[in-house]
PDB file of N, CA and C in Angstrom:
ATOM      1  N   UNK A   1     -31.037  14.712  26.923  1.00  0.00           N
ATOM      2  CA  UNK A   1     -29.765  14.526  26.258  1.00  0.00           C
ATOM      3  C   UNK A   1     -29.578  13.030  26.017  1.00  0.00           C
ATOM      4  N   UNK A   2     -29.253  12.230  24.632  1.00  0.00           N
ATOM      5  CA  UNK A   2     -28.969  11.411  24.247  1.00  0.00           C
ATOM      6  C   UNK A   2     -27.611  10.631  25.238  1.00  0.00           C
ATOM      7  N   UNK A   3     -27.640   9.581  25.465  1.00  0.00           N
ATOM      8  CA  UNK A   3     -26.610   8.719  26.245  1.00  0.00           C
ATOM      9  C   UNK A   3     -26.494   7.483  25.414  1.00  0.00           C
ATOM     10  N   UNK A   4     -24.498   7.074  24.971  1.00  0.00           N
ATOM     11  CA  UNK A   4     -23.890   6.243  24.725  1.00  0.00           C
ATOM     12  C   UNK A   4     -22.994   5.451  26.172  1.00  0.00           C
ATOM     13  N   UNK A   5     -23.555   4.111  25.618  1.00  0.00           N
ATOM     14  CA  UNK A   5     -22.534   3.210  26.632  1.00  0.00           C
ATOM     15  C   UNK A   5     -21.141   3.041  26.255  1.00  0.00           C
ATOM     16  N   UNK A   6     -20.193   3.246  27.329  1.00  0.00           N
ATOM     17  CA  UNK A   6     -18.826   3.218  26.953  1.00  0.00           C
ATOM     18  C   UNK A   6     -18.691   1.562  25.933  1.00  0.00           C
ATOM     19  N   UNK A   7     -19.512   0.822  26.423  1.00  0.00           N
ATOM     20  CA  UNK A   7     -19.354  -0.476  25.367  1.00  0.00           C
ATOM     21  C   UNK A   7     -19.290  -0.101  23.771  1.00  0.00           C
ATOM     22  N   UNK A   8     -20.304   0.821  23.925  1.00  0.00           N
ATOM     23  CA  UNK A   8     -21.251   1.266  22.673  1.00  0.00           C
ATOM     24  C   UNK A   8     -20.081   2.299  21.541  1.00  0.00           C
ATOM     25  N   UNK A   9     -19.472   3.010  22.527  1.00  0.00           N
ATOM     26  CA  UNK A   9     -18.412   3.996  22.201  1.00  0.00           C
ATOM     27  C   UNK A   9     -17.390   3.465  21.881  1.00  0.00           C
ATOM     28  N   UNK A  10     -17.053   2.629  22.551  1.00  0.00           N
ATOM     29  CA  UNK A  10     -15.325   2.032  21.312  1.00  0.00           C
ATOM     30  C   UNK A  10     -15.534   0.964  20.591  1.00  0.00           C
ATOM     31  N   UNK A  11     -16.819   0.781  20.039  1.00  0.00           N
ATOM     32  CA  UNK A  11     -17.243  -0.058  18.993  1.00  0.00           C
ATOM     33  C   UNK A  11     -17.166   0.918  17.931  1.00  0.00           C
ATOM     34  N   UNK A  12     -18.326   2.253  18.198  1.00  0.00           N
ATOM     35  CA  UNK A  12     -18.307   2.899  17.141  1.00  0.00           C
ATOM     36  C   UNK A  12     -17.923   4.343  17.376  1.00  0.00           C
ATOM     37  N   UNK A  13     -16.861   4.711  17.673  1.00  0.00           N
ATOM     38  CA  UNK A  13     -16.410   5.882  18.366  1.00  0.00           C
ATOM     39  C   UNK A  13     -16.373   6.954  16.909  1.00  0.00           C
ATOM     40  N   UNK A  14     -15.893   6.714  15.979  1.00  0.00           N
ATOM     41  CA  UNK A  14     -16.015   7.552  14.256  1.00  0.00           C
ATOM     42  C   UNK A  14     -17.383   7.688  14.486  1.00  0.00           C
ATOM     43  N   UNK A  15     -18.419   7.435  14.249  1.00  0.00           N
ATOM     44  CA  UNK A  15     -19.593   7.718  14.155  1.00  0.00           C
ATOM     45  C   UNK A  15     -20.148   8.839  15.256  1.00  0.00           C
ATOM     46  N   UNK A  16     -19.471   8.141  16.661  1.00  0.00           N
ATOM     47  CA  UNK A  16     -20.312   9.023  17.965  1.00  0.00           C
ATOM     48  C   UNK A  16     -19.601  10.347  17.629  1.00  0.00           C
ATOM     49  N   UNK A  17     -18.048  10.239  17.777  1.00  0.00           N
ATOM     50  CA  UNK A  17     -17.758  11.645  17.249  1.00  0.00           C
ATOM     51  C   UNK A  17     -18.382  12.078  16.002  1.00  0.00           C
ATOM     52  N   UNK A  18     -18.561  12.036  15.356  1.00  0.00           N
ATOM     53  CA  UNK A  18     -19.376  12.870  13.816  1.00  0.00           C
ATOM     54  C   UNK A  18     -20.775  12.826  14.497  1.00  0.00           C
ATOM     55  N   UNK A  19     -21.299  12.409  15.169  1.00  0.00           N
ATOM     56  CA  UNK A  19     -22.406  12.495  15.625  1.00  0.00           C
ATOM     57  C   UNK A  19     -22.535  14.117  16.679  1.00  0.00           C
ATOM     58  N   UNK A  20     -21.384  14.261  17.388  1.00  0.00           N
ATOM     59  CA  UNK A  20     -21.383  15.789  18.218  1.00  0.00           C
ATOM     60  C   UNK A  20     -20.614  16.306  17.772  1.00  0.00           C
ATOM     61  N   UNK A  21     -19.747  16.260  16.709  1.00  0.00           N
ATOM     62  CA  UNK A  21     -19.123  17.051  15.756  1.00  0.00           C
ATOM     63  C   UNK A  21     -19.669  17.615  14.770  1.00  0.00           C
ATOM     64  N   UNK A  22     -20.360  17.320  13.741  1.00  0.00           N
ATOM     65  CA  UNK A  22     -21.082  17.640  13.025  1.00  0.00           C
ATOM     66  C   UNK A  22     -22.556  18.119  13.051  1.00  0.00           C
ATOM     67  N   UNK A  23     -23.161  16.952  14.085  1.00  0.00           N
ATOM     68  CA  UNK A  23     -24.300  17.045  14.111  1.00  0.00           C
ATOM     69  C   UNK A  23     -24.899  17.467  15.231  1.00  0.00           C
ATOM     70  N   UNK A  24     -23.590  18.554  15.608  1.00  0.00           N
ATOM     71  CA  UNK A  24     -23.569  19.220  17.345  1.00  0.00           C
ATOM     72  C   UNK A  24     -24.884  18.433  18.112  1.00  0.00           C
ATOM     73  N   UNK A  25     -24.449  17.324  18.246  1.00  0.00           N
ATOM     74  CA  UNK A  25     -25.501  16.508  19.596  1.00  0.00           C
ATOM     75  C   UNK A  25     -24.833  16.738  21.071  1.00  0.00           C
ATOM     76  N   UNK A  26     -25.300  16.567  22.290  1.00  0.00           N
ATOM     77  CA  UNK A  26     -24.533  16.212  22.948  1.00  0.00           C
ATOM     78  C   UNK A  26     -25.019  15.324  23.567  1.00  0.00           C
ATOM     79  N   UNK A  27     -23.737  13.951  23.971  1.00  0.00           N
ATOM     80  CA  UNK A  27     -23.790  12.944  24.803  1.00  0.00           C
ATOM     81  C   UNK A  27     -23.669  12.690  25.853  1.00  0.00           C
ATOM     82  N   UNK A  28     -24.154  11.838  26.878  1.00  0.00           N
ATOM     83  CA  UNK A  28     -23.858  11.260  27.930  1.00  0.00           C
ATOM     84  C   UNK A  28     -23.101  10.003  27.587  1.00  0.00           C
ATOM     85  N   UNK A  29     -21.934  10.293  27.970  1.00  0.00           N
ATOM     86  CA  UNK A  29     -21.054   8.577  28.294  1.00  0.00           C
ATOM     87  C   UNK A  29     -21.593   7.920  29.348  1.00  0.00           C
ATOM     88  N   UNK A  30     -21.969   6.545  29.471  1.00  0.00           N
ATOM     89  CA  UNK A  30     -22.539   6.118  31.034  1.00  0.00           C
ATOM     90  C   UNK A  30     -21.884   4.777  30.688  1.00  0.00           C
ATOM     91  N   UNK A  31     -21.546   4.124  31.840  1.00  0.00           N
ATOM     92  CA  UNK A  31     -20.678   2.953  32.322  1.00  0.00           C
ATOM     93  C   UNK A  31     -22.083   2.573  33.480  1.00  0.00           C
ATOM     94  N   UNK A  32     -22.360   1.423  33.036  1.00  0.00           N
ATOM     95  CA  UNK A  32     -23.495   0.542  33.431  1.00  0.00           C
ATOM     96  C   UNK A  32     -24.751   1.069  34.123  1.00  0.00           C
ATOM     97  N   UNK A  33     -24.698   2.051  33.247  1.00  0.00           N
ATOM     98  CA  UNK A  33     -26.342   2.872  33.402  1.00  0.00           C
ATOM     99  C   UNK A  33     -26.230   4.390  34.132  1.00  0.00           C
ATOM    100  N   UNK A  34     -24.837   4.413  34.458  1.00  0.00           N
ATOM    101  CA  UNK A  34     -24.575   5.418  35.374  1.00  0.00           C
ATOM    102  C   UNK A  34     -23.784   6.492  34.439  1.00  0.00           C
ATOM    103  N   UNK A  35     -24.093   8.023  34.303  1.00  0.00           N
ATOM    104  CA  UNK A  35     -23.386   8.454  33.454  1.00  0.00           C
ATOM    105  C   UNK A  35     -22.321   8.740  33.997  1.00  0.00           C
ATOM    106  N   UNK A  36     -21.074   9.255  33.124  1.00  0.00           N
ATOM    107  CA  UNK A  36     -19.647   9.364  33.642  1.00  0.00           C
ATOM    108  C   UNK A  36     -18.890  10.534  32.923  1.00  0.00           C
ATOM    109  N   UNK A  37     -19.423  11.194  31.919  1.00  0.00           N
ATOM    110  CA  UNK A  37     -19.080  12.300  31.110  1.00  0.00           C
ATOM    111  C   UNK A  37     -20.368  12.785  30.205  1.00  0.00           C
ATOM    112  N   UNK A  38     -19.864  14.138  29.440  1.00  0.00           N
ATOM    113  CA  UNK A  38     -20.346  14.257  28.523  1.00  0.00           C
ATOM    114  C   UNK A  38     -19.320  14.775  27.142  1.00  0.00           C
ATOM    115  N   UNK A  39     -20.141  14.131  25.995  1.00  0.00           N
ATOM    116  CA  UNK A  39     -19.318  14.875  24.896  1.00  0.00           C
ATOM    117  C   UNK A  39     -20.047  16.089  23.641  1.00  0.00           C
ATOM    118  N   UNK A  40     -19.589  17.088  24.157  1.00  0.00           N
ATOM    119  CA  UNK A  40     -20.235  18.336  23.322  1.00  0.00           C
ATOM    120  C   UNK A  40     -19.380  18.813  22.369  1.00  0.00           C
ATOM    121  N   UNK A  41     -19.809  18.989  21.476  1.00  0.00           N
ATOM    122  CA  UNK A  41     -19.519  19.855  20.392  1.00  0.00           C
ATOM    123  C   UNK A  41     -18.301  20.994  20.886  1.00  0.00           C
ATOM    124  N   UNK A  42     -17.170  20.897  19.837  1.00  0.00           N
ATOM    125  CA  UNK A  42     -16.171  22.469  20.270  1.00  0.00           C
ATOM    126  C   UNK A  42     -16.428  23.739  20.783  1.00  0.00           C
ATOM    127  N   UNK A  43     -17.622  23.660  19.657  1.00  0.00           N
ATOM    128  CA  UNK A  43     -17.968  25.291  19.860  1.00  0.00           C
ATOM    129  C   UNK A  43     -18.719  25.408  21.244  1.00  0.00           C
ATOM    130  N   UNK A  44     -19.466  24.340  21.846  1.00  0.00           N
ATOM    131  CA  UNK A  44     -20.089  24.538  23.474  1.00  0.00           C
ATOM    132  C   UNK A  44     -18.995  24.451  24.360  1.00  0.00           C
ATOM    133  N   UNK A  45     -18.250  23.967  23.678  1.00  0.00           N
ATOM    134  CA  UNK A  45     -17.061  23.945  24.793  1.00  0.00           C
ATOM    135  C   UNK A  45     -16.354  25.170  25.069  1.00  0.00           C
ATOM    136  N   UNK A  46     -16.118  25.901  23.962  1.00  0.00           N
ATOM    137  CA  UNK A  46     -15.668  27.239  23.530  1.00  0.00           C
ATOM    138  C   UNK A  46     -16.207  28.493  24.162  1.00  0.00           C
ATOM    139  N   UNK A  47     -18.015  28.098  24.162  1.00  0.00           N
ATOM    140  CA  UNK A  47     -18.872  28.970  25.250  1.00  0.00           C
ATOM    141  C   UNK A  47     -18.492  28.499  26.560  1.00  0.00           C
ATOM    142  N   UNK A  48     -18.428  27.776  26.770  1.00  0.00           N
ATOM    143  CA  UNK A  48     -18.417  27.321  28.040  1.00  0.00           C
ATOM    144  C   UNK A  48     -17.026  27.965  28.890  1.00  0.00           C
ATOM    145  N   UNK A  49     -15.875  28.253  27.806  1.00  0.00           N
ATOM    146  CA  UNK A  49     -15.020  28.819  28.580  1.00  0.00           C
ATOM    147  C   UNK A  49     -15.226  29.975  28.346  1.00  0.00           C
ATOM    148  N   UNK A  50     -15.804  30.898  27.314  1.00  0.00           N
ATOM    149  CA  UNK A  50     -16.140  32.360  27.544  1.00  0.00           C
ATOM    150  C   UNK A  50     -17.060  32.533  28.623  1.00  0.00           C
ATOM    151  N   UNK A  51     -17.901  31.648  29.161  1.00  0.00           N
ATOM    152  CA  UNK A  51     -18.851  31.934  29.829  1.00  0.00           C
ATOM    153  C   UNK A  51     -18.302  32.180  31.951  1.00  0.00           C
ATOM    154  N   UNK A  52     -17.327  30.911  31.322  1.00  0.00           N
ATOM    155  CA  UNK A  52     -15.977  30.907  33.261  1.00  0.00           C
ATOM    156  C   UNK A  52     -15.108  32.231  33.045  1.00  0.00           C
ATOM    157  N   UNK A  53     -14.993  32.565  31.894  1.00  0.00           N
ATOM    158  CA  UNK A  53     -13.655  34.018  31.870  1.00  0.00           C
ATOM    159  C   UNK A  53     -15.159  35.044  32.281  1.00  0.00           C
ATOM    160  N   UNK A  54     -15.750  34.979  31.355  1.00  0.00           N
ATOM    161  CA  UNK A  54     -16.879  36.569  32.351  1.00  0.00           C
ATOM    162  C   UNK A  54     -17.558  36.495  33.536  1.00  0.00           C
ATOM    163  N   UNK A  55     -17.457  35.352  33.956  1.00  0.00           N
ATOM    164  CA  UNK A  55     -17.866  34.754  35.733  1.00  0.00           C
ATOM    165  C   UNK A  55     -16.707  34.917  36.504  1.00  0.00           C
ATOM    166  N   UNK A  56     -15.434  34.683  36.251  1.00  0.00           N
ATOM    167  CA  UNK A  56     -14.310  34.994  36.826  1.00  0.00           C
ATOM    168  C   UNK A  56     -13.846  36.537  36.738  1.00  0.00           C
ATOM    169  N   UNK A  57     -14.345  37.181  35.756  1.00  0.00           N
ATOM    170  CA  UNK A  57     -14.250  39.067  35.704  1.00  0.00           C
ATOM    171  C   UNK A  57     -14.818  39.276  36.773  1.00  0.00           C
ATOM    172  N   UNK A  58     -16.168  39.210  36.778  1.00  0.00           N
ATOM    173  CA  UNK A  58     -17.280  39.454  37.130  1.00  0.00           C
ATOM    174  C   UNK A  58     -17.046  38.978  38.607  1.00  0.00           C
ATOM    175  N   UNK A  59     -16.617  38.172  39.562  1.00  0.00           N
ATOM    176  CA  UNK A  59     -16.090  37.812  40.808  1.00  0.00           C
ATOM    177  C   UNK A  59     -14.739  39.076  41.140  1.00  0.00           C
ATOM    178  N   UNK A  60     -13.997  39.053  40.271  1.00  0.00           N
ATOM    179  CA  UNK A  60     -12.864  39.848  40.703  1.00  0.00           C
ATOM    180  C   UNK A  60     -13.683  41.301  40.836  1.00  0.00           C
ATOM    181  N   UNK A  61     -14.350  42.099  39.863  1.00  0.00           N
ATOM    182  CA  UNK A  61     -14.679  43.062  39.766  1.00  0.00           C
ATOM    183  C   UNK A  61     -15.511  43.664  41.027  1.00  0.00           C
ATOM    184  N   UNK A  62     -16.164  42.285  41.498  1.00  0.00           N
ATOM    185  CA  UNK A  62     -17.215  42.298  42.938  1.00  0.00           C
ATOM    186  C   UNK A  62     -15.973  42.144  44.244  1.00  0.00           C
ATOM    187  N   UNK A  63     -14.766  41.472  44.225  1.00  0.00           N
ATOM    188  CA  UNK A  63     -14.159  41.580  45.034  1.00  0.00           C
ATOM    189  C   UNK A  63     -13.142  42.938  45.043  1.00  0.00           C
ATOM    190  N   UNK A  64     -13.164  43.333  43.972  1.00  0.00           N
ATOM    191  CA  UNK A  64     -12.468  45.177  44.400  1.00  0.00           C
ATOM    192  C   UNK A  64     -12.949  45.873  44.950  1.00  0.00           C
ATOM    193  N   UNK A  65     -14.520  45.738  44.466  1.00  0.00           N
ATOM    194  CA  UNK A  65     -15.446  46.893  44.844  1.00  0.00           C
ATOM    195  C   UNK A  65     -15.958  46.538  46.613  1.00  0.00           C
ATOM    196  N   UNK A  66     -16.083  45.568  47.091  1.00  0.00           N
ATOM    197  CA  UNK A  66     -15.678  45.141  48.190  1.00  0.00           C
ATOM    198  C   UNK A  66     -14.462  45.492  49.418  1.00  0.00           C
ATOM    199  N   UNK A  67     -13.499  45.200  48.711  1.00  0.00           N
ATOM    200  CA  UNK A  67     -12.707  45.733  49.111  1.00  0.00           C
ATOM    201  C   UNK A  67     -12.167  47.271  49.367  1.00  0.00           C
ATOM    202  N   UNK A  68     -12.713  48.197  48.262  1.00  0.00           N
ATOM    203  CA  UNK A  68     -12.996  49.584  48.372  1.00  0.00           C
ATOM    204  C   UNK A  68     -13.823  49.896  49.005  1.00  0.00           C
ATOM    205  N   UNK A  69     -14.688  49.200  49.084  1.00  0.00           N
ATOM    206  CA  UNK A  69     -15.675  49.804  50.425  1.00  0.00           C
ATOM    207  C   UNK A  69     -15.334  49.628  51.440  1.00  0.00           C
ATOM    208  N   UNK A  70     -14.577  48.721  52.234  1.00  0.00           N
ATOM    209  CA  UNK A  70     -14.357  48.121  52.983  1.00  0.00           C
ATOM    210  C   UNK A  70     -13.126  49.516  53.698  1.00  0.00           C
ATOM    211  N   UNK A  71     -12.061  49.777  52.840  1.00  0.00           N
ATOM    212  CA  UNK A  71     -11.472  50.605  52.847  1.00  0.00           C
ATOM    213  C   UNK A  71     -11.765  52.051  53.334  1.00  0.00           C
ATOM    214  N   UNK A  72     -12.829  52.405  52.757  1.00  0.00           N
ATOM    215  CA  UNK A  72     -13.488  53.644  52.537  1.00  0.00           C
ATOM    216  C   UNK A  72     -14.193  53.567  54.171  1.00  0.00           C
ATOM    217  N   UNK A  73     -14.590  52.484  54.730  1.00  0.00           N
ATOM    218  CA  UNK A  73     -15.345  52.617  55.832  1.00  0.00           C
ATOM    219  C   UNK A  73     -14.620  52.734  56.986  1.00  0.00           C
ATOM    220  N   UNK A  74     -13.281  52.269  57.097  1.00  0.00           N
ATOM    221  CA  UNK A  74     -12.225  52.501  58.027  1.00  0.00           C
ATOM    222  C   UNK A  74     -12.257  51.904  59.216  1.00  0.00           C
ATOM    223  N   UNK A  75     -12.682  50.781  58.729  1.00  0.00           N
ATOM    224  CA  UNK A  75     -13.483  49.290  60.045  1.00  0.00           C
ATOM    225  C   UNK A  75     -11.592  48.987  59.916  1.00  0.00           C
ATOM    226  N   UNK A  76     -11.468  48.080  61.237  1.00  0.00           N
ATOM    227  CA  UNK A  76     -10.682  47.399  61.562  1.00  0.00           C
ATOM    228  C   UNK A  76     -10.796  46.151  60.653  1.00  0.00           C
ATOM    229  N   UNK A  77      -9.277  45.228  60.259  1.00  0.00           N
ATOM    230  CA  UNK A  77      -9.434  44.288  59.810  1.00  0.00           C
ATOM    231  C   UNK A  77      -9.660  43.131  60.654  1.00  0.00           C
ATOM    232  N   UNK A  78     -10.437  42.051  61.044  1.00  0.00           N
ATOM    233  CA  UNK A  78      -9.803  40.886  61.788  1.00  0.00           C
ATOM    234  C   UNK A  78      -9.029  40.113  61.189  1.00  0.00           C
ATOM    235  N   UNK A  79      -8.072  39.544  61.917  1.00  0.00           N
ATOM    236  CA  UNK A  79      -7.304  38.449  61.627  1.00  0.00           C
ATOM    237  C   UNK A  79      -8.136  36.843  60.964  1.00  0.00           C
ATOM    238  N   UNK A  80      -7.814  36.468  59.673  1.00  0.00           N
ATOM    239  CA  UNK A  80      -8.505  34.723  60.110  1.00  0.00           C
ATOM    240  C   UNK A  80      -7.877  33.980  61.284  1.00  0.00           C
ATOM    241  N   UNK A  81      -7.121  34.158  61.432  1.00  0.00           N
ATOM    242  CA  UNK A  81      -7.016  33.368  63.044  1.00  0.00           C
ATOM    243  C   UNK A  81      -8.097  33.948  64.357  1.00  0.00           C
ATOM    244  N   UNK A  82      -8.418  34.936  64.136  1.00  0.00           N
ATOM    245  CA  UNK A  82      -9.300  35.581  64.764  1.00  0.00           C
ATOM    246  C   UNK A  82     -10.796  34.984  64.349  1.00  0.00           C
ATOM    247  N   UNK A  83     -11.143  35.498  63.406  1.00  0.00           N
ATOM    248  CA  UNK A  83     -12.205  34.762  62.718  1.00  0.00           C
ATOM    249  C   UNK A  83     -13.054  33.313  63.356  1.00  0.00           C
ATOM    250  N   UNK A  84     -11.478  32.362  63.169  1.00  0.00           N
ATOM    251  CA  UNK A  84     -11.657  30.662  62.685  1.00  0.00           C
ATOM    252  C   UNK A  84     -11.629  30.297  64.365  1.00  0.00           C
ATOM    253  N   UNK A  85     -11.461  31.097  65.718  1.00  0.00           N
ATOM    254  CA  UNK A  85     -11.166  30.986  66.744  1.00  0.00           C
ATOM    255  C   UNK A  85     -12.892  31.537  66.983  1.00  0.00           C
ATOM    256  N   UNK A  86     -12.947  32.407  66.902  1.00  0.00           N
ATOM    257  CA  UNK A  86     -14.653  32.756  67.039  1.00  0.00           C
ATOM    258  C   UNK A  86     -15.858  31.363  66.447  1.00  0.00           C
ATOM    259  N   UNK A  87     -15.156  31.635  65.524  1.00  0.00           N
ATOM    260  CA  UNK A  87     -16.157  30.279  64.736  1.00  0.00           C
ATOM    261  C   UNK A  87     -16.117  28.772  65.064  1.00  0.00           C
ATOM    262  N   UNK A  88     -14.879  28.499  66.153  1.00  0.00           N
ATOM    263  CA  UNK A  88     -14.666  27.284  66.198  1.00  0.00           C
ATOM    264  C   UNK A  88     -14.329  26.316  65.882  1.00  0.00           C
ATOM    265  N   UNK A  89     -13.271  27.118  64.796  1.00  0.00           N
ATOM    266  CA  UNK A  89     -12.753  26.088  63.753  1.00  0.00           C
ATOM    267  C   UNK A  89     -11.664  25.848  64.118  1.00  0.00           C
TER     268      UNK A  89
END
């Protein structure tokens, strides 16, 4: 992945944007060699949150079914104070 220096970026910031706007690149911002962001294109950004909403389904859906089993087996619950006292916390 291509990297702009923040120096580099508010010299020519019109360009860097049309550069991952248009020309869907994506950047590394880096502040003295060290990177500090990146800048992607809308539409990766756009995946990127469809991609946390079906990872976040997909967690809830595993914690029902969990929990229905859990149910179904007719185990006792422990307490987290119970738990965090075992564990030593």
């Amino acid at each position: 992945m291509a990297s702009v220096d923040t120096v580099q970026l508010r010299a020519q910031l019109s360009e860097v944007v049309n550069r991952v706007a248009y020309g869907k690149e994506r950047l590394v911002l880096k502040r003295r060699g060290k990177g500090l962001a990146v800048l992607v294109p809308l539409e990766d950004a756009k995946r990127l949150e469809e991609l946390e909403a079906l990872e976040d389904a997909a967690d809830a859906e595993a914690g029902r079914k969990a929990l229905a089993e859990f149910r179904k087996s007719k185990k006792k619950a422990i307490p987290l104070s119970e738990v965090k006292r075992r564990l030593g916390s």
